[in-house]
N, C-alpha and C. Protein backbone atom coordinates (compact mmCIF):
# COMPACT_ATOMS: atom_id res chain seq x y z
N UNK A 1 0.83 -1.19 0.00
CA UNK A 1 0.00 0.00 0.00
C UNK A 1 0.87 1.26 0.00
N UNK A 2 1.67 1.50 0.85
CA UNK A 2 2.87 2.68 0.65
C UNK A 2 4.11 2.03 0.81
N UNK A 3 5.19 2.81 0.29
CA UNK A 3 6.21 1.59 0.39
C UNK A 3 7.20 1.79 1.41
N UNK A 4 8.55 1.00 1.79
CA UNK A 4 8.34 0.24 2.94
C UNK A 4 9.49 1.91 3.52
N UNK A 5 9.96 2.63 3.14
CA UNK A 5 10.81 4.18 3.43
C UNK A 5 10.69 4.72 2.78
N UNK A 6 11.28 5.83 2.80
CA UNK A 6 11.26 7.08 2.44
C UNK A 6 12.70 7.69 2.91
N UNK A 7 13.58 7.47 2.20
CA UNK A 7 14.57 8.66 2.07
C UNK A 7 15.48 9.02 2.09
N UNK A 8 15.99 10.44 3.24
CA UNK A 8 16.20 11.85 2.54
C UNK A 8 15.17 12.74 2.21
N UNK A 9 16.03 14.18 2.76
CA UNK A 9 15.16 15.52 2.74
C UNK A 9 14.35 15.68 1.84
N UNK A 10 13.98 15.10 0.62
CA UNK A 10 13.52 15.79 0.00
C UNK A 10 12.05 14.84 -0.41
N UNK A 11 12.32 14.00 -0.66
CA UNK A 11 11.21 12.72 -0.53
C UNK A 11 10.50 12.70 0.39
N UNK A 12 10.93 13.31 1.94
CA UNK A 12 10.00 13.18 2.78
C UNK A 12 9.52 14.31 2.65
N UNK A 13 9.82 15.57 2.28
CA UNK A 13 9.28 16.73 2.07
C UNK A 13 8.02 16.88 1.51
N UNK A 14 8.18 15.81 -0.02
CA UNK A 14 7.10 16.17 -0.86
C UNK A 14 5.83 15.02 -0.13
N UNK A 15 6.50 14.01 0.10
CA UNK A 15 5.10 12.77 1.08
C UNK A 15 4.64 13.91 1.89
N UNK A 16 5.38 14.75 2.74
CA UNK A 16 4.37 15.42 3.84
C UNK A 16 4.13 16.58 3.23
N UNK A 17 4.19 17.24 2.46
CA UNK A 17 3.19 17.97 1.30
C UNK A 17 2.14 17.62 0.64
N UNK A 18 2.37 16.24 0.05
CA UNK A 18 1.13 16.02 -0.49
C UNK A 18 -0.07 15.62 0.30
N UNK A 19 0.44 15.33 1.56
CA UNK A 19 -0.72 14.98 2.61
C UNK A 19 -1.21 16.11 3.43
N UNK A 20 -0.46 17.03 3.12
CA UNK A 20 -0.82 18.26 3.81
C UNK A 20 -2.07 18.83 2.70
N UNK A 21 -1.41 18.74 1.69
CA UNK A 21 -2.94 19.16 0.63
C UNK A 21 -3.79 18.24 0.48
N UNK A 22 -4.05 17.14 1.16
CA UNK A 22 -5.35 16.55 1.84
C UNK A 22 -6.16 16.79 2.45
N UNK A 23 -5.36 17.20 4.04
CA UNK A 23 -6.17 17.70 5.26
C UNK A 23 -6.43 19.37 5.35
N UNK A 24 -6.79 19.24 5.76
CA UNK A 24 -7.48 20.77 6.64
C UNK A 24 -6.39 20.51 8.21
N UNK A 25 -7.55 20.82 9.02
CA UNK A 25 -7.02 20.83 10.50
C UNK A 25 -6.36 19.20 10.65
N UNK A 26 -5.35 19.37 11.30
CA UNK A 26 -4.37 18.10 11.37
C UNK A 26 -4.19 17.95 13.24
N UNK A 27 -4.11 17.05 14.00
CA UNK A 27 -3.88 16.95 15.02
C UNK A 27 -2.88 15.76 15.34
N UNK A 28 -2.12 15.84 16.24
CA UNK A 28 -1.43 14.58 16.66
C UNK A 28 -1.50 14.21 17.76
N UNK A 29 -2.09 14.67 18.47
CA UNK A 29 -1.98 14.54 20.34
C UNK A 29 -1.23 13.52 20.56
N UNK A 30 -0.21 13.76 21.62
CA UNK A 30 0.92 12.49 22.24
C UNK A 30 0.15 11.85 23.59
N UNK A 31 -0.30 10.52 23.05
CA UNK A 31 -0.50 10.14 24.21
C UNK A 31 0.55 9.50 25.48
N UNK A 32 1.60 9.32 25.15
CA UNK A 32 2.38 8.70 25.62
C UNK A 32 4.25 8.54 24.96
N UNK A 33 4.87 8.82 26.13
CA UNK A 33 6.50 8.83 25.50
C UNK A 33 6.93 8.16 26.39
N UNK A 34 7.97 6.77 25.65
CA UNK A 34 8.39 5.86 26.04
C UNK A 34 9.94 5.78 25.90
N UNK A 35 11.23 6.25 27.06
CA UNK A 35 12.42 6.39 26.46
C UNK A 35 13.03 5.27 26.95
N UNK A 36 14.02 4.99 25.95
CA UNK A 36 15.20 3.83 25.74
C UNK A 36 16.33 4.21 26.50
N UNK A 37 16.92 2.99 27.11
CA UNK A 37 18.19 3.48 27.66
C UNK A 37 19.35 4.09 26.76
N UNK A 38 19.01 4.12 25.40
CA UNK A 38 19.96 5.00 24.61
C UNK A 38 19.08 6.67 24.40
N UNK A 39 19.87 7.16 25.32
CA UNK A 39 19.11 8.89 26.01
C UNK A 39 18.57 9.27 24.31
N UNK A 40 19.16 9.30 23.29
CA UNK A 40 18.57 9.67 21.93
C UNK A 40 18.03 9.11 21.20
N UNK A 41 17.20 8.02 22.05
CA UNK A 41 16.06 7.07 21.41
C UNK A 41 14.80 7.44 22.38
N UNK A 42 13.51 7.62 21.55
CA UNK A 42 12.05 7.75 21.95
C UNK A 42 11.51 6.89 21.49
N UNK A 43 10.18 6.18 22.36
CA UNK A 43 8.92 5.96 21.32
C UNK A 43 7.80 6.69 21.55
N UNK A 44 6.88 6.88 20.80
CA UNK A 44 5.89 7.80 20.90
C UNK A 44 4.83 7.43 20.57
N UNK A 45 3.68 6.90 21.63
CA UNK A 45 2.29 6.46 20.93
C UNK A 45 1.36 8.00 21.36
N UNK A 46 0.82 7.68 19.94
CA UNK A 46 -0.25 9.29 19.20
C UNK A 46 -0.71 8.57 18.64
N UNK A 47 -2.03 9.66 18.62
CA UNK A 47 -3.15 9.50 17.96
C UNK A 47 -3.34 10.45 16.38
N UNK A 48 -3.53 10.13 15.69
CA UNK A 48 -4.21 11.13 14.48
C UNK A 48 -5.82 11.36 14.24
N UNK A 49 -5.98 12.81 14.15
CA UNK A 49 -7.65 13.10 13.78
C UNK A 49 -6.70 14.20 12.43
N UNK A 50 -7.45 13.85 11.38
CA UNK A 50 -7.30 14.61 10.01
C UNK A 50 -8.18 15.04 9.57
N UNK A 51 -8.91 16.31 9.31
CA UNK A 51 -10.09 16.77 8.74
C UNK A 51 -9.63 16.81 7.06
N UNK A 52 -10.41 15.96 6.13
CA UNK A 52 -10.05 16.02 5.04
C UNK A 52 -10.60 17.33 4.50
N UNK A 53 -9.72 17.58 3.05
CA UNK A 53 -10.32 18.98 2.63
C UNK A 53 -11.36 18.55 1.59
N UNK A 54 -11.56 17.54 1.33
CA UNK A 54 -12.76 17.48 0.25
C UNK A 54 -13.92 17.60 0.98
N UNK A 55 -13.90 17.47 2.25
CA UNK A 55 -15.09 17.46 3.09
C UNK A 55 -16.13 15.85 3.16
N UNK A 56 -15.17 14.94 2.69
CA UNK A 56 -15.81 13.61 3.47
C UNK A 56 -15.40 13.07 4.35
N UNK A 57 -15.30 13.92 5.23
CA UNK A 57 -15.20 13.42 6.59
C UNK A 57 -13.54 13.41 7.82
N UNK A 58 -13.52 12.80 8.48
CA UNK A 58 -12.66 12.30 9.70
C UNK A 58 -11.42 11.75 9.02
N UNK A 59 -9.80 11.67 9.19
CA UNK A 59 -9.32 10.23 8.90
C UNK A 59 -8.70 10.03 10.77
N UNK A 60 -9.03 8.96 11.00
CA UNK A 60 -8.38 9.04 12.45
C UNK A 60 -7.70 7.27 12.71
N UNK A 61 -6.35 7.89 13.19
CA UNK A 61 -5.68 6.35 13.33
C UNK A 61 -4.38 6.46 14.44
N UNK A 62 -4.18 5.66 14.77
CA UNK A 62 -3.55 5.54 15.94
C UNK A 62 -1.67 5.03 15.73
N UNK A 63 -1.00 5.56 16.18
CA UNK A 63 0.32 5.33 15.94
C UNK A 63 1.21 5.35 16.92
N UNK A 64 2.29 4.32 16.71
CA UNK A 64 3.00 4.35 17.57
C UNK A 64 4.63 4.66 16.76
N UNK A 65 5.77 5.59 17.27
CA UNK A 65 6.70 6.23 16.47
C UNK A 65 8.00 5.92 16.98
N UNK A 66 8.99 5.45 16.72
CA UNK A 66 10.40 5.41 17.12
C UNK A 66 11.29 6.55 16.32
N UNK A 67 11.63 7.33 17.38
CA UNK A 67 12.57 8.74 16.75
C UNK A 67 14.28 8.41 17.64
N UNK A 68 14.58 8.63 16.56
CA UNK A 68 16.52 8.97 17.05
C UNK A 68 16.99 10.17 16.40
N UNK A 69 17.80 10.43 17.60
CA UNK A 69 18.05 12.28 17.59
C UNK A 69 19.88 11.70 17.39
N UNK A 70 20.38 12.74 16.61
CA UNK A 70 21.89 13.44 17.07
C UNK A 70 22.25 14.23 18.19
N UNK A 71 23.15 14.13 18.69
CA UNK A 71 23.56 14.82 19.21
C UNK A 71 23.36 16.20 19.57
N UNK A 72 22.85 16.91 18.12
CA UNK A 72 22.43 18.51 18.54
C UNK A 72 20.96 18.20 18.18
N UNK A 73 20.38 16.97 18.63
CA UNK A 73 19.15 17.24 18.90
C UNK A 73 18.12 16.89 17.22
N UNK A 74 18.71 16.40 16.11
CA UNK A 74 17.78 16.58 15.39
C UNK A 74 17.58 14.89 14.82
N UNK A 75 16.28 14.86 14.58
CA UNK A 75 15.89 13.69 14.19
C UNK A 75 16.59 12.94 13.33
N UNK A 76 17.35 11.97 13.16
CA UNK A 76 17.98 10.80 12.10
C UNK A 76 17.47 9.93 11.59
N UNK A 77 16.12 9.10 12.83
CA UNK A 77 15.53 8.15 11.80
C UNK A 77 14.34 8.38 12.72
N UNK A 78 13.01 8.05 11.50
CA UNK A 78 12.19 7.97 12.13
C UNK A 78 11.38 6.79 11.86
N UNK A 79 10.79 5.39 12.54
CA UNK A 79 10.16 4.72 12.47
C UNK A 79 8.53 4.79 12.81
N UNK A 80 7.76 4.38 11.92
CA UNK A 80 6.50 4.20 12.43
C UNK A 80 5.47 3.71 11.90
N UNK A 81 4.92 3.28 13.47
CA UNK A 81 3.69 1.92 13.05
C UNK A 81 2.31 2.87 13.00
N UNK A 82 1.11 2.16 12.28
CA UNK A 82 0.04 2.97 12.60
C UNK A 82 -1.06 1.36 12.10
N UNK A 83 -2.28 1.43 12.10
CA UNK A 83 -3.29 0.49 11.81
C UNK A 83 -3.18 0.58 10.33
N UNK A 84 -3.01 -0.49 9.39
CA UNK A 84 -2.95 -0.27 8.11
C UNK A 84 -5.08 -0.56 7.23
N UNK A 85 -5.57 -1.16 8.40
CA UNK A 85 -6.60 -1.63 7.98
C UNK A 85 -7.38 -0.04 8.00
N UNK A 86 -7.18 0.49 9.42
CA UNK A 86 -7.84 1.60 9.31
C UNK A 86 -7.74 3.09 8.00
N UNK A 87 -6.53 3.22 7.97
CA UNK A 87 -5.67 3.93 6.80
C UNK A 87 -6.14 3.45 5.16
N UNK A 88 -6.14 1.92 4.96
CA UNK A 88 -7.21 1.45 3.81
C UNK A 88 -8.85 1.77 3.71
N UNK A 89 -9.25 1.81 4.82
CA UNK A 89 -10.68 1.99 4.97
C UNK A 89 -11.17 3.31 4.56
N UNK A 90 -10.55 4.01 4.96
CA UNK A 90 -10.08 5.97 4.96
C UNK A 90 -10.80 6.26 3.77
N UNK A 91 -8.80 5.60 3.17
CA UNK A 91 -8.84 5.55 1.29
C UNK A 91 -9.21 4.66 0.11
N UNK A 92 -10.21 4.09 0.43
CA UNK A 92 -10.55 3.15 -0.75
C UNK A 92 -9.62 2.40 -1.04
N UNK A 93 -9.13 1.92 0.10
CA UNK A 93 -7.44 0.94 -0.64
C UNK A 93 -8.06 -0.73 -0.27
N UNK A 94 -8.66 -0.90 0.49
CA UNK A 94 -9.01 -2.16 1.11
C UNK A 94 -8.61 -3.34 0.10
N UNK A 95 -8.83 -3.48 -1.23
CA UNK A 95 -8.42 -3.78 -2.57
C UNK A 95 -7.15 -3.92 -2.66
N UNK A 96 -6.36 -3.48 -2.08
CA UNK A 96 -4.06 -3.42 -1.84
C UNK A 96 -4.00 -3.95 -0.68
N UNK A 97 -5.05 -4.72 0.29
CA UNK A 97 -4.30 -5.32 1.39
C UNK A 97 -4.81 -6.46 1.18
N UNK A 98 -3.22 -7.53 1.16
CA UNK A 98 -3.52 -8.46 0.91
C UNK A 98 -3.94 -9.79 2.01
């Protein structure tokens, strides 16, 4: 359904552009941060509510995120899980999961 990375600056740029000209109001609320004994490892379970801009409706799905920082603090990799059934349901993908 999407494929399995993304990247480099610039690839992730345009993925979170084109999903930005999806939604409207975007939310992430953190429900929860989970740290590793390596001080520049997180996990992060959040939630997503996405107001689409075509106006059919909600997309809302639940995620859980593994981030690693450098040294001065900036993100290096980012991993993350989310419900793939829910994310198909959204988008008419149900048809790509096999």
């Amino acid at each position: 359904m999407f494929p399995a990375e993304y990247v480099g600056k610039k690839i992730i740029y345009d993925r979170i552009k084109e999903a930005a000209d999806r939604f409207g109001e975007v939310k992430f609320p953190i429900d929860e941060i989970f740290p590793f004994q390596d001080p520049n490892r997180v996990a992060v379970k959040h939630t997503g509510k996405l107001q689409l801009k075509d106006g059919s409706g909600v997309y809302e799905n639940d995620y859980l995120a593994i981030l690693s920082f450098d040294e001065h603090g900036k993100i290096t990799e980012w991993i993350e899980y989310y419900n793939p059934i829910k994310s198909a349901k959204a988008f008419g993908l149900m048809d790509k999961i096999a």
